[in-house]
Protein backbone atom coordinates (compact mmCIF):
# COMPACT_ATOMS: atom_id res chain seq x y z
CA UNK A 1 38.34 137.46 126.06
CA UNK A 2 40.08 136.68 129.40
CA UNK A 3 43.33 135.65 129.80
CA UNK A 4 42.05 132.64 131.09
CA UNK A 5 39.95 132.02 128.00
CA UNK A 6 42.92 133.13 125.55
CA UNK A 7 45.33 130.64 127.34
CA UNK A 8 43.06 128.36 126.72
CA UNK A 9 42.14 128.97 122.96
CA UNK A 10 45.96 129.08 122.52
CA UNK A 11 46.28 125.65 124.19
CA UNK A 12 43.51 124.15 122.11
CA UNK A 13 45.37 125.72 118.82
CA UNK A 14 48.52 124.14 119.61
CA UNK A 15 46.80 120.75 119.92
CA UNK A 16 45.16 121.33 116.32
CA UNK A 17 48.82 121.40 114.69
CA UNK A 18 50.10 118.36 117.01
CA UNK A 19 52.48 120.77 119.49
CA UNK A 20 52.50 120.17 122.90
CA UNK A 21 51.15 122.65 125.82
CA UNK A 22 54.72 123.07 126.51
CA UNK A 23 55.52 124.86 123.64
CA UNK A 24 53.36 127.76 124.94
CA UNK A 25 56.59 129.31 126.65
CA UNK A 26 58.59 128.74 124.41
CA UNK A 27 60.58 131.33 122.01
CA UNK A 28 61.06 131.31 118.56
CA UNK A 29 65.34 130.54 118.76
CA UNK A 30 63.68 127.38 121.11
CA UNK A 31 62.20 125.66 117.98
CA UNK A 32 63.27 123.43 115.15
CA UNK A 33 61.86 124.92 111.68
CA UNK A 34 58.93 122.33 111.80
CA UNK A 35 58.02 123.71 114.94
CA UNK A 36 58.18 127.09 113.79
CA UNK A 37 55.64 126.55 110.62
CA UNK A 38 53.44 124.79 112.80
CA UNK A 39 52.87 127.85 114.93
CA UNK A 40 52.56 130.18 111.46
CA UNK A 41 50.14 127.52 110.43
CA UNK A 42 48.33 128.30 114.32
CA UNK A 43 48.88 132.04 114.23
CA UNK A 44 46.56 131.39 110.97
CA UNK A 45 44.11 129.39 112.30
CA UNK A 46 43.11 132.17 115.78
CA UNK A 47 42.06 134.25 113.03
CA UNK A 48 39.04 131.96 112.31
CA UNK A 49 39.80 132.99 108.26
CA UNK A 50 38.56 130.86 105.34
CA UNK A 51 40.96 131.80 103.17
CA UNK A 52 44.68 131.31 103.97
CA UNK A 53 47.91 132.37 101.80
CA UNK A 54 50.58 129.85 101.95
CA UNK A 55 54.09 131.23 100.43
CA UNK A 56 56.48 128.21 100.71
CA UNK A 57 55.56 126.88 103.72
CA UNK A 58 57.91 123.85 103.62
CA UNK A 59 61.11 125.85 102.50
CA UNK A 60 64.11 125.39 105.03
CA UNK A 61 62.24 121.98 106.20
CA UNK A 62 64.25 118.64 106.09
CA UNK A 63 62.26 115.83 103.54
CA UNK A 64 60.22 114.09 106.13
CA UNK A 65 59.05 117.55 108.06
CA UNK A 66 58.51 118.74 104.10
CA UNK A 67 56.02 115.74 104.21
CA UNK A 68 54.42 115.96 107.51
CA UNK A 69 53.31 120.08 107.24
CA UNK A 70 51.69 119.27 103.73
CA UNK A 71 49.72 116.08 105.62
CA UNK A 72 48.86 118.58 108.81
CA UNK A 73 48.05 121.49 106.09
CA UNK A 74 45.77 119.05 104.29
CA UNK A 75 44.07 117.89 107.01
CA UNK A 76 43.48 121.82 108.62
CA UNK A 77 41.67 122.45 105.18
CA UNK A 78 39.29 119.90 105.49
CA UNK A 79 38.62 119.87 108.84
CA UNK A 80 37.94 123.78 108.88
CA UNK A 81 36.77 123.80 105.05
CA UNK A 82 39.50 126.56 104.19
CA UNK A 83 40.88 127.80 101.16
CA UNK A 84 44.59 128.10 100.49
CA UNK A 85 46.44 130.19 97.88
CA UNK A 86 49.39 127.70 97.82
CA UNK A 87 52.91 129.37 96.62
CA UNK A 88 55.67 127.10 95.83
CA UNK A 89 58.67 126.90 93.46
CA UNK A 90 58.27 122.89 93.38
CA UNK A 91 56.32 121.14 90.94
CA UNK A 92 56.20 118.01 92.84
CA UNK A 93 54.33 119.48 95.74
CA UNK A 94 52.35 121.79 93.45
């Protein structure tokens, strides 16, 4: 694809996991841990893959970011029908 076309499937990404276009230039030391997991969780999704492995994807997130990546990773399932291997050392989320 173009550059064009990439900068704009990487725009469109961002938007899927609720980060702004302004994170596009951003680097990694920029970004709160949230942030961070919500571009793993986009990295993921260019792929187009059905099937996604998740190893502790809220670890090293404060309670209410803990609580908004499981709501965005729940909605990204259903609304691209994928299939998580979910890895956690925590019950309660299991």
């Amino acid at each position: 694809m173009s550059k064009k076309e990439a900068f704009e499937e990487a725009m469109k990404r961002l938007a899927e996991v609720s980060l702004q276009a302004l994170f596009i230039n951003k680097y990694s030391h920029e970004l709160s841990g949230g942030q961070k997991q919500r571009v793993v969780v986009t990295r993921a999704l260019i792929t187009e893959s059905e099937f996604i492995i998740l190893d502790e994807p809220k670890s090293m997130l404060d309670v209410s970011t803990q609580v908004q990546m499981l709501e965005l990773l729940k909605d990204v399932k259903v609304e691209k029908n994928l299939t998580y291997l979910f890895i956690t050392h925590n019950l309660a989320v299991a």
